[in-house]
N, C-alpha and C. Protein backbone atom coordinates (compact mmCIF):
# COMPACT_ATOMS: atom_id res chain seq x y z
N UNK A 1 14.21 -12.98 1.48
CA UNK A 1 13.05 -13.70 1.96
C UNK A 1 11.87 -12.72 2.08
N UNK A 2 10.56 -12.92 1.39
CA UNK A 2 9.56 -12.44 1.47
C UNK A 2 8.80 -12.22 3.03
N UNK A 3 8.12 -11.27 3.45
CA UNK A 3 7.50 -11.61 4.70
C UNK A 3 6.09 -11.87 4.06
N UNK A 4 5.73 -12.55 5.32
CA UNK A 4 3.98 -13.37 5.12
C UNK A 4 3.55 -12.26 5.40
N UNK A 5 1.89 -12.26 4.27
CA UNK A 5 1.46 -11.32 3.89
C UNK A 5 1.70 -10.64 3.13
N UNK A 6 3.10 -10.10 2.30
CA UNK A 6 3.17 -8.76 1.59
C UNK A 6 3.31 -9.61 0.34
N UNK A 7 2.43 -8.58 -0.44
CA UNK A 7 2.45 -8.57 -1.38
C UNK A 7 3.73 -7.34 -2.52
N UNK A 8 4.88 -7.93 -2.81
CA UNK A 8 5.52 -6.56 -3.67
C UNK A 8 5.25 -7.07 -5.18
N UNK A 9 5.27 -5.70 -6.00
CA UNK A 9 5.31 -5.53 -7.21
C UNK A 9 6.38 -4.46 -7.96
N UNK A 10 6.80 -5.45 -9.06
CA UNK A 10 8.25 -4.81 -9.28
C UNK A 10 7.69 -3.14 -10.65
N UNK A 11 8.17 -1.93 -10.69
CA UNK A 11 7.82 -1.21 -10.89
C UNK A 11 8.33 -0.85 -11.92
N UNK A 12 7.99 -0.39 -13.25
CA UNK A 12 8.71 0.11 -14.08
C UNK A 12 9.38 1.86 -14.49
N UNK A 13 8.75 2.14 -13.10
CA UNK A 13 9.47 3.40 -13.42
C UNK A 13 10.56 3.73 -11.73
N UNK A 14 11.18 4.81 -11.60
CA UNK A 14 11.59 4.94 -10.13
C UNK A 14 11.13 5.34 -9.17
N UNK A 15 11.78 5.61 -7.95
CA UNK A 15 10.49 5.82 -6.97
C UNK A 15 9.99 6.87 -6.99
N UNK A 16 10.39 7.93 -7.01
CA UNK A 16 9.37 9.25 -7.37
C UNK A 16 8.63 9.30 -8.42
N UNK A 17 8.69 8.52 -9.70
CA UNK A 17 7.36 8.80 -10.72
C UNK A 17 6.27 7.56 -10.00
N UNK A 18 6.78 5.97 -9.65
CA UNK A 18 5.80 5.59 -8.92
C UNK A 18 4.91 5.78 -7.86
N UNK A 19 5.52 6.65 -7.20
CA UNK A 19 4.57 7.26 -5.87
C UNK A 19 3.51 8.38 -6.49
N UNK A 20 4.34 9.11 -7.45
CA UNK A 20 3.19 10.25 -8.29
C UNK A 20 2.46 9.30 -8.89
N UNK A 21 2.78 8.22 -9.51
CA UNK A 21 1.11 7.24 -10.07
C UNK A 21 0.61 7.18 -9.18
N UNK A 22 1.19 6.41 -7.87
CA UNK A 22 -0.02 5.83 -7.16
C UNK A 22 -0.81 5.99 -6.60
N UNK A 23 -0.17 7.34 -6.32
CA UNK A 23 -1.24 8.75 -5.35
C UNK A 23 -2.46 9.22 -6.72
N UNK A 24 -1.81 9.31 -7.87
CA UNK A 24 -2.75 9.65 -8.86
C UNK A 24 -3.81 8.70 -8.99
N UNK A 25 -3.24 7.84 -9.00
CA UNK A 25 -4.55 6.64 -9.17
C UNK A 25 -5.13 6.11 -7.91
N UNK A 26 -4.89 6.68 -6.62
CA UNK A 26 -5.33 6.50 -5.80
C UNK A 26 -6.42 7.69 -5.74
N UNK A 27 -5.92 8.65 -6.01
CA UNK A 27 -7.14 9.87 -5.93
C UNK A 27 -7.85 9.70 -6.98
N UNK A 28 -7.68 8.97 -8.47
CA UNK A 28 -9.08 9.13 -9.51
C UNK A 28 -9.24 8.23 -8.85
N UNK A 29 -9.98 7.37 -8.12
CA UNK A 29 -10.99 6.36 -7.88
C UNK A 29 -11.49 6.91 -6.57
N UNK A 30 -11.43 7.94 -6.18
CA UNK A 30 -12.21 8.53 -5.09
C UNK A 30 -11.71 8.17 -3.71
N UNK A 31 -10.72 8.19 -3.83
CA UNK A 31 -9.89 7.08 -2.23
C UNK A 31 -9.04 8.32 -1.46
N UNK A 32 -9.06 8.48 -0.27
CA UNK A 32 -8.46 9.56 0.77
C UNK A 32 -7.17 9.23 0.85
N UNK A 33 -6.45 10.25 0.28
CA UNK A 33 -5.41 9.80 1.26
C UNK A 33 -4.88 10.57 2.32
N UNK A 34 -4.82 9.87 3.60
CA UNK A 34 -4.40 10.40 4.77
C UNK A 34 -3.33 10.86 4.91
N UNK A 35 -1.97 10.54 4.56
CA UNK A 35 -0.86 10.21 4.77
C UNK A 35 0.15 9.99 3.94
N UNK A 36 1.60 10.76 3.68
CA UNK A 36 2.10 10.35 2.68
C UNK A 36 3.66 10.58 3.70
N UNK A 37 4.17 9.70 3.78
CA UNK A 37 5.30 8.86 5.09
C UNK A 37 6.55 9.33 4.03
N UNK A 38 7.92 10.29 4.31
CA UNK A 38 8.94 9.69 3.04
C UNK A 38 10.23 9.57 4.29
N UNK A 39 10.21 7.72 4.27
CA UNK A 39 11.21 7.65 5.63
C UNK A 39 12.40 8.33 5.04
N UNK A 40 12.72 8.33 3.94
CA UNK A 40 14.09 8.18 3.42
C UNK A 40 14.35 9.79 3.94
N UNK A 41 13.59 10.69 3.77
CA UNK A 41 13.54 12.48 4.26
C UNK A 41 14.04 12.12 5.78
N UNK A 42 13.00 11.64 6.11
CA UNK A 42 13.07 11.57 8.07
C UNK A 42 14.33 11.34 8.33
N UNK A 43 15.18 9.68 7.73
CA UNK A 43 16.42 9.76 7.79
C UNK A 43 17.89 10.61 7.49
N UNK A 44 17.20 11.17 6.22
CA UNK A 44 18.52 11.94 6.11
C UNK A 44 18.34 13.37 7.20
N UNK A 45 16.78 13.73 7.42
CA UNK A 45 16.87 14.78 8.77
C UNK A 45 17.97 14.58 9.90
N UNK A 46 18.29 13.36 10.22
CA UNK A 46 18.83 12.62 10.98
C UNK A 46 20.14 12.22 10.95
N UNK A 47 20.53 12.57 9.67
CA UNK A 47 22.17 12.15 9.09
C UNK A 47 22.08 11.01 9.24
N UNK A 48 21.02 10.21 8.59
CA UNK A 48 21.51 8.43 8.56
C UNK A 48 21.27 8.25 6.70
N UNK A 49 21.84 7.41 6.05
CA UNK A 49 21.00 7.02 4.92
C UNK A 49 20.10 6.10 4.90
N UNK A 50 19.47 6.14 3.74
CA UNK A 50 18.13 5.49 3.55
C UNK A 50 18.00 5.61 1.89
N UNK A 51 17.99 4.55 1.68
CA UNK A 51 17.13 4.21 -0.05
C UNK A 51 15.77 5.02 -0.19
N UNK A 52 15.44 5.46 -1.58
CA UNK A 52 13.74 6.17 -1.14
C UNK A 52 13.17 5.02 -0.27
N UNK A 53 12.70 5.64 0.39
CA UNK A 53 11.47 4.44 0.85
C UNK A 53 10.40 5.38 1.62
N UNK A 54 9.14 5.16 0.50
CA UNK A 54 7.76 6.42 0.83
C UNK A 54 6.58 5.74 0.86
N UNK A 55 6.46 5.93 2.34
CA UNK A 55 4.46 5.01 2.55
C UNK A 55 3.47 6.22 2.53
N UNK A 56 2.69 5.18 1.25
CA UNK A 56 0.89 6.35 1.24
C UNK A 56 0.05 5.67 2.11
N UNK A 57 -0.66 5.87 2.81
CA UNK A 57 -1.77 5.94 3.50
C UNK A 57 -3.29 6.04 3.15
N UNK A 58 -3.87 5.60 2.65
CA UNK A 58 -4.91 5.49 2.18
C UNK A 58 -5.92 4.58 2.05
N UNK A 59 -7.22 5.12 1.66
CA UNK A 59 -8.83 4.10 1.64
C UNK A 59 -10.00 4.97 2.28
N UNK A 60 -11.08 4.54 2.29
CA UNK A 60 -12.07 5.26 2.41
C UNK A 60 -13.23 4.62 3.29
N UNK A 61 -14.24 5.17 4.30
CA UNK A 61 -14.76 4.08 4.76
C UNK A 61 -15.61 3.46 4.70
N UNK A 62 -16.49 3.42 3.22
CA UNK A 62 -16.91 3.20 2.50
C UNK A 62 -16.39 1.21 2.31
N UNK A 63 -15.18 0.91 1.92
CA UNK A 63 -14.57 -0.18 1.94
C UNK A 63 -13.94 -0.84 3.09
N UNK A 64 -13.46 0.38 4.11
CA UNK A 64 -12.90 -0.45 5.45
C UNK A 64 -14.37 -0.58 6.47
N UNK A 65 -15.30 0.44 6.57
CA UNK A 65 -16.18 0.04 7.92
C UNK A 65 -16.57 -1.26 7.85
N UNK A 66 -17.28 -1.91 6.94
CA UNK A 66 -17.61 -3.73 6.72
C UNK A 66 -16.63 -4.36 7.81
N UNK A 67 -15.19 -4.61 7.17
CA UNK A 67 -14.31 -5.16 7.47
C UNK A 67 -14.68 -4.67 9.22
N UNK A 68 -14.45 -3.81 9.81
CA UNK A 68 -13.80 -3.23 11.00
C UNK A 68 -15.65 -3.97 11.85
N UNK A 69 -16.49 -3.80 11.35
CA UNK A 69 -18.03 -4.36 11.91
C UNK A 69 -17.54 -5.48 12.07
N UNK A 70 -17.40 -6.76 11.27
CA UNK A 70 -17.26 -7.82 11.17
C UNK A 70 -16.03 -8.18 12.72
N UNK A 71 -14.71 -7.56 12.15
CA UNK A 71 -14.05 -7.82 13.43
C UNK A 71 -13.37 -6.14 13.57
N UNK A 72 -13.54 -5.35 14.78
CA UNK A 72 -12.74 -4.51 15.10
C UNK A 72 -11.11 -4.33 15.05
N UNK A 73 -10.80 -5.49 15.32
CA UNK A 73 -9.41 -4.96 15.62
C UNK A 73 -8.40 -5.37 14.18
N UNK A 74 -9.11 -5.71 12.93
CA UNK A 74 -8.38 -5.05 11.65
C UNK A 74 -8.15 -3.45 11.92
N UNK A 75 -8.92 -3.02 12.36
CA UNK A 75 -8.77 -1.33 12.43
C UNK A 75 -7.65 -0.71 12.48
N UNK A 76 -6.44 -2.03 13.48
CA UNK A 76 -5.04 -1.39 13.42
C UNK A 76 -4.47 -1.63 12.53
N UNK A 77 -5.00 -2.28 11.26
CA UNK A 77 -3.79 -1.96 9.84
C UNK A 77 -4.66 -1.59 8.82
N UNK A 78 -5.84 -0.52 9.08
CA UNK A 78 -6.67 0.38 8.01
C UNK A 78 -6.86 1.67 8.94
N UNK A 79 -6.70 2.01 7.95
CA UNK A 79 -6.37 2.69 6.36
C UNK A 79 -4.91 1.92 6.35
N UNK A 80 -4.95 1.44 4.20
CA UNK A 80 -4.58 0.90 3.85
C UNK A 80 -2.89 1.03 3.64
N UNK A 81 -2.19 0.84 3.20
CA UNK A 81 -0.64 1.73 3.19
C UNK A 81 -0.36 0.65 1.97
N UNK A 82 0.95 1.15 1.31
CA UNK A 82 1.60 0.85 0.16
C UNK A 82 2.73 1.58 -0.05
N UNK A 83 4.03 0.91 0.66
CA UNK A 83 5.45 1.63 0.44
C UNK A 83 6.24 1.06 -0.93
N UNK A 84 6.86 2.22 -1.41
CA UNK A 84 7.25 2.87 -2.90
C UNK A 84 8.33 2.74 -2.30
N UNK A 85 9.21 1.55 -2.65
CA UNK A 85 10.79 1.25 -1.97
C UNK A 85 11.93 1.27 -3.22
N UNK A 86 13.53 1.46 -3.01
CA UNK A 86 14.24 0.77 -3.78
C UNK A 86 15.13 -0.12 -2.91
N UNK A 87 15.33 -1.08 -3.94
CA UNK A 87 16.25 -2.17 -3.47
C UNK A 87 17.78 -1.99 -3.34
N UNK A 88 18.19 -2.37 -3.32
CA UNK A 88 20.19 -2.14 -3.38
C UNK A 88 20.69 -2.39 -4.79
N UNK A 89 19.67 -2.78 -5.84
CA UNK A 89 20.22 -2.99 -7.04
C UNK A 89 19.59 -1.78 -7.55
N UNK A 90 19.06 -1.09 -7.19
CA UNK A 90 18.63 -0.14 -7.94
C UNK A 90 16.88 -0.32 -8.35
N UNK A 91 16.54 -1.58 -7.99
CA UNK A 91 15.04 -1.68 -8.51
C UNK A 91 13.84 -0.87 -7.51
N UNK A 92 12.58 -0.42 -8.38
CA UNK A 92 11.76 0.09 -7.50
C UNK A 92 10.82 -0.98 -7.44
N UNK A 93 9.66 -0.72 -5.77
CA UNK A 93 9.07 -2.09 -5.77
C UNK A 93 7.51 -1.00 -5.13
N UNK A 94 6.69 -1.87 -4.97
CA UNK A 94 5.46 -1.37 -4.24
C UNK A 94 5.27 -2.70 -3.58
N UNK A 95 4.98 -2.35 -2.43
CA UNK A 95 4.92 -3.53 -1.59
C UNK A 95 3.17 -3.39 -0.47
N UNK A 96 3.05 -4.26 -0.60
CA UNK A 96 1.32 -4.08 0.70
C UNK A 96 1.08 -4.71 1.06
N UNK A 97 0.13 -4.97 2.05
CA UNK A 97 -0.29 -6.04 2.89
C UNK A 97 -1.60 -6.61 1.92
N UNK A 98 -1.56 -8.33 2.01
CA UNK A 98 -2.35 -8.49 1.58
C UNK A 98 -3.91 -8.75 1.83
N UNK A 99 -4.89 -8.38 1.70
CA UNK A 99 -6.28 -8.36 1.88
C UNK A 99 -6.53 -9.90 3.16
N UNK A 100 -6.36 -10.82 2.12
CA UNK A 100 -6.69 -12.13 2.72
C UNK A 100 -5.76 -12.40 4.27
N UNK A 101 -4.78 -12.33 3.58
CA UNK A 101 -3.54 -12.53 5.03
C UNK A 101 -4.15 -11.52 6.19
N UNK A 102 -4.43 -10.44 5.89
CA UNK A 102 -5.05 -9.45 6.90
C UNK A 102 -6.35 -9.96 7.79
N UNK A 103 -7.23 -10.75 6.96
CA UNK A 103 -8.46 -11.55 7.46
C UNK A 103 -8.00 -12.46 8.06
N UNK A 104 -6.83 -13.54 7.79
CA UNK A 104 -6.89 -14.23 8.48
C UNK A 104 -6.20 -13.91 9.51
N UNK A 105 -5.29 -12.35 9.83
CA UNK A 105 -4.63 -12.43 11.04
C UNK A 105 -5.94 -11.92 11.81
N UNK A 106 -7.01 -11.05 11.41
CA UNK A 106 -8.00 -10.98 12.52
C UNK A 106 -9.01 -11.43 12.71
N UNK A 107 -9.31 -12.65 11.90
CA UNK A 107 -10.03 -14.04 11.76
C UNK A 107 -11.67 -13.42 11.10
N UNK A 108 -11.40 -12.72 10.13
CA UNK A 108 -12.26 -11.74 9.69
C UNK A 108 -13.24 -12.69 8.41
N UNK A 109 -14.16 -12.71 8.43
CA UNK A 109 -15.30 -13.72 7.65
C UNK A 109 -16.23 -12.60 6.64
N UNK A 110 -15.16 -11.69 5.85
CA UNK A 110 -16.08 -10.65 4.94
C UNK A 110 -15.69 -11.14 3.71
N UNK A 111 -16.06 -11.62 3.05
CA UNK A 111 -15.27 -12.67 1.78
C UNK A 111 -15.60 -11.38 0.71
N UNK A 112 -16.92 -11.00 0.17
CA UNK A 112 -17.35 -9.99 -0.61
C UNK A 112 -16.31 -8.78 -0.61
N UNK A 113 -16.44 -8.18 0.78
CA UNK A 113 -15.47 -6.89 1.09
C UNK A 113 -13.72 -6.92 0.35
N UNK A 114 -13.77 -8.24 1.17
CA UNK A 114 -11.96 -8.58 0.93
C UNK A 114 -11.44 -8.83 -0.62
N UNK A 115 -12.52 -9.54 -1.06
CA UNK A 115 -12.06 -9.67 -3.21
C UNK A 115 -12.39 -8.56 -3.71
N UNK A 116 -13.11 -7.49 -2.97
CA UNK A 116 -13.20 -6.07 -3.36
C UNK A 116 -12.11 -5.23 -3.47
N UNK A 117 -11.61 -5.51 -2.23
CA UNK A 117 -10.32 -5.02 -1.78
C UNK A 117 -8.94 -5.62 -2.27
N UNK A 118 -8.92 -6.40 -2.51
CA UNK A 118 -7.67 -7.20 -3.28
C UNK A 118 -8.09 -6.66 -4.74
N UNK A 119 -9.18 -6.44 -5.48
CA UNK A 119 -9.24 -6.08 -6.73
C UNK A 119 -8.51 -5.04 -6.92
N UNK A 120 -9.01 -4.32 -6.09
CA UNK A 120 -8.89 -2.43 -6.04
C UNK A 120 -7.34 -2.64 -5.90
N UNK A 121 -6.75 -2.90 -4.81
CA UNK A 121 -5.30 -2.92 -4.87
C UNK A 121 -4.52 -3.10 -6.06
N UNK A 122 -4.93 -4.24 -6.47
CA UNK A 122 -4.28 -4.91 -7.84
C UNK A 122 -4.29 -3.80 -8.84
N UNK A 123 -5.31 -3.03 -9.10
CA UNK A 123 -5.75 -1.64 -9.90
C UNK A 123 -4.95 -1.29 -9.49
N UNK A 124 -4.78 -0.49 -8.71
CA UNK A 124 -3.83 0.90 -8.78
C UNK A 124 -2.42 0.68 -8.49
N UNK A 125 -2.00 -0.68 -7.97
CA UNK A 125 -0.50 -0.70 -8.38
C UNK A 125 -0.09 -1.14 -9.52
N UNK A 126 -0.56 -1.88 -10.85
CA UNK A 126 -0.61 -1.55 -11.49
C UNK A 126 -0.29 -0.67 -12.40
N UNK A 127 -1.92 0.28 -11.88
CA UNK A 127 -1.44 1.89 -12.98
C UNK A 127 -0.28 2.49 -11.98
N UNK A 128 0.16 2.12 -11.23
CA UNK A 128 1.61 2.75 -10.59
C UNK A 128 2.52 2.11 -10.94
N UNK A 129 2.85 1.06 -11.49
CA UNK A 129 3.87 0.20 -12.02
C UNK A 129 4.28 -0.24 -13.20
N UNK A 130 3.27 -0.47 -14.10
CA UNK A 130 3.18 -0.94 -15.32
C UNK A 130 4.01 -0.01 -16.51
N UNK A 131 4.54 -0.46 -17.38
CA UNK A 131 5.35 0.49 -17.86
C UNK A 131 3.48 0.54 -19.33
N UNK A 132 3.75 1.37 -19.72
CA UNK A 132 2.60 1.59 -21.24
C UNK A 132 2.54 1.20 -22.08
């Protein structure tokens, strides 16, 4: 069962060459990234297992301040994230929150900003997923 809001996309390569796209194509378009999360490390620190599963952190505020003017308290899910998961069959996925679902959980009225932002997403998972 899908959760409301996320958007996943199924990946054609595994999780370590998709996370090297997406960070790549997150940095040619001029986008920060803050943060690069690899639970699956944290867990095995821990002696538990864990499938890869690696969240990037990223955006610029350039694209989030609008949003955060309009309504502040989006602020707690920007900067943007996009976890680089595998499944139990072996598939890799990119998964994110989606733009719109995000407006309507903070009843956010930036229509321009947000199809900006759903574009841009769509871009770079994509060039992180797409086989050539």
């Amino acid at each position: 069962m899908a959760a409301e809001g996320l958007i996943s996309v199924k990946s054609s390569y595994g999780p370590a060459e998709t996370m090297k796209r997406l960070e790549a194509a997150v940095t040619s378009k001029g986008l920060t990234v803050f943060a690069h999360v690899d639970h699956a490390a944290g867990a095995d620190a821990v002696g538990m297992p864990l499938r890869p599963t690696d969240l990037l952190i990223f955006g610029n505020a350039k694209g989030g301040t609008p949003l955060m003017q309009s309504v502040q308290t989006i602020g707690v899910d920007l900067p943007l994230k996009a976890l680089v998961w595998q499944d139990v069959q072996g598939t890799t996925w990119i998964s994110y929150n989606d733009p719109a679902w995000l407006a309507k959980r903070h009843g956010v009225d930036a229509d321009a900003p947000l199809k900006a932002l759903s574009g841009a997403l769509a871009v770079l998972v994509k060039a992180a997923t797409a086989a050539p």
